[in-house]
C-alpha atoms as a PDB file:
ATOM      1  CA  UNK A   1     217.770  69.929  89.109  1.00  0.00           C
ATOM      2  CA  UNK A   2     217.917  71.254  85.721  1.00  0.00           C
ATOM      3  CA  UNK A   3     218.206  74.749  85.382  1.00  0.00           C
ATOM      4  CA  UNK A   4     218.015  76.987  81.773  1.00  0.00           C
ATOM      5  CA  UNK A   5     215.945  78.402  79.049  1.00  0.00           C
ATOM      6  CA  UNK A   6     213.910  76.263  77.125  1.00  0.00           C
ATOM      7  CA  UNK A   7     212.620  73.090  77.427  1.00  0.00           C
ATOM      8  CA  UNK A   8     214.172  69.761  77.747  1.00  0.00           C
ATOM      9  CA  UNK A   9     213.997  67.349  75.050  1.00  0.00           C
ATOM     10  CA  UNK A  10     213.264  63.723  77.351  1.00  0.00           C
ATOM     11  CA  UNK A  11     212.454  60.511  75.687  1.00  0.00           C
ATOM     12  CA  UNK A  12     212.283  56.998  77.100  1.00  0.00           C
ATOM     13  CA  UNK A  13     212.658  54.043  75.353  1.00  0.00           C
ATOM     14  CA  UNK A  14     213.257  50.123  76.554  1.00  0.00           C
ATOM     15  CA  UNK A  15     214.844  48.177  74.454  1.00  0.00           C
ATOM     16  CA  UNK A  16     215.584  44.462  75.069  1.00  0.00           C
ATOM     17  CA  UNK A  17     219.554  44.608  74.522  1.00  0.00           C
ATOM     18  CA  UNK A  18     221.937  47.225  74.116  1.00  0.00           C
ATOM     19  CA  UNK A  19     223.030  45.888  70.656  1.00  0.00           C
ATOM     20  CA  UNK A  20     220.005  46.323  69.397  1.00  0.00           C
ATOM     21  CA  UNK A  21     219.565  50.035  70.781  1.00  0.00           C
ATOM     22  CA  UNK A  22     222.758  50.958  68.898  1.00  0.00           C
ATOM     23  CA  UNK A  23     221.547  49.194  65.954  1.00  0.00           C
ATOM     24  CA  UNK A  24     218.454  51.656  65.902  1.00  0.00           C
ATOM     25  CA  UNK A  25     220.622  54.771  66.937  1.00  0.00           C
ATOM     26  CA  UNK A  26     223.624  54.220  63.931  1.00  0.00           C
ATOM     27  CA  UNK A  27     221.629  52.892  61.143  1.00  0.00           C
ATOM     28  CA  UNK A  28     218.844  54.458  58.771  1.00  0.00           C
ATOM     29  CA  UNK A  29     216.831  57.619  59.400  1.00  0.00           C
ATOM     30  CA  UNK A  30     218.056  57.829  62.717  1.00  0.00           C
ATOM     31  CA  UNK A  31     221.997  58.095  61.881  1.00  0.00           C
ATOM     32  CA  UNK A  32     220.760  60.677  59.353  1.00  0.00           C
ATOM     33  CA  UNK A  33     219.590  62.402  61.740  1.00  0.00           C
ATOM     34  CA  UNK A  34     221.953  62.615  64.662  1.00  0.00           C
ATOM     35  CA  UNK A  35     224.405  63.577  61.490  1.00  0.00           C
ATOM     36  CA  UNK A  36     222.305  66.687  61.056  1.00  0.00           C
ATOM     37  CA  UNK A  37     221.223  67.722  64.606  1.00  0.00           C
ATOM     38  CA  UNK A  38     223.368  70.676  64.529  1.00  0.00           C
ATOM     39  CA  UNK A  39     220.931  72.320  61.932  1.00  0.00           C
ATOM     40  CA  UNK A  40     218.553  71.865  64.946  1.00  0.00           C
ATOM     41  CA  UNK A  41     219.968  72.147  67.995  1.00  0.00           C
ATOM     42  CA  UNK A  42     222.400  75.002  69.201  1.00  0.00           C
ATOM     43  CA  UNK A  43     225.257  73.117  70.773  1.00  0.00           C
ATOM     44  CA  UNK A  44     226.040  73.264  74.400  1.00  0.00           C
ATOM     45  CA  UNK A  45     228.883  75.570  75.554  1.00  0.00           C
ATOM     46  CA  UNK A  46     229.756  72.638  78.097  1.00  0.00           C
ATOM     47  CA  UNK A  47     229.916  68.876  77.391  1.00  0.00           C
ATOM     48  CA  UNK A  48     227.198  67.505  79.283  1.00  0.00           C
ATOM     49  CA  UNK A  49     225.907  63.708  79.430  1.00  0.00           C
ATOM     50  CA  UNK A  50     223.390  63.151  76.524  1.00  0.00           C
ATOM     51  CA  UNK A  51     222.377  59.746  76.985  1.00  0.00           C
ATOM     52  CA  UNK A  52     221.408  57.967  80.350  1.00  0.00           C
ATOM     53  CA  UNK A  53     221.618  53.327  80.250  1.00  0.00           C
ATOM     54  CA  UNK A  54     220.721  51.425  82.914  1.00  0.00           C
ATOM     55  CA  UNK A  55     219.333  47.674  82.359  1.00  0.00           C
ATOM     56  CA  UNK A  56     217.236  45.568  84.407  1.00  0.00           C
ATOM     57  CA  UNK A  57     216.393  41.911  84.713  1.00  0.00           C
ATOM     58  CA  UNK A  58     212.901  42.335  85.264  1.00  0.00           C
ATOM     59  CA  UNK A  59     210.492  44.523  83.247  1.00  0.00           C
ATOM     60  CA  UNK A  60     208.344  45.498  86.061  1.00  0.00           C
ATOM     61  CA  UNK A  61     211.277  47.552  87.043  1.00  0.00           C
ATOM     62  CA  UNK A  62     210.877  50.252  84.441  1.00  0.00           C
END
């Protein structure tokens, strides 16, 4: 269970290998912007997981 003020910020995504999921995340618009999340986002007092992997053979899985 989550517990807080706010809202969480949850997004799902598949992506067919991990190379090409850190391609996305550290290239273009999208390393710009994890560069400048700070002007967005307070940061957390405590270092908590932000990203959750987990892979699967079989589509139907997710």
């Amino acid at each position: 269970m989550i517990t807080g003020e706010g809202s969480p910020i949850l997004t799902l995504t598949v992506w067919k290998s991990l190379q090409s999921l850190y391609r996305f995340t550290y290239s273009g618009l999208h390393k710009q912007a994890l560069q400048d999340r700070n002007k967005w986002f307070e940061s957390l007092q405590e270092r908590q997981p932000n990203y959750v992997v987990w892979w699967t053979e079989k589509l139907t899985d997710v």
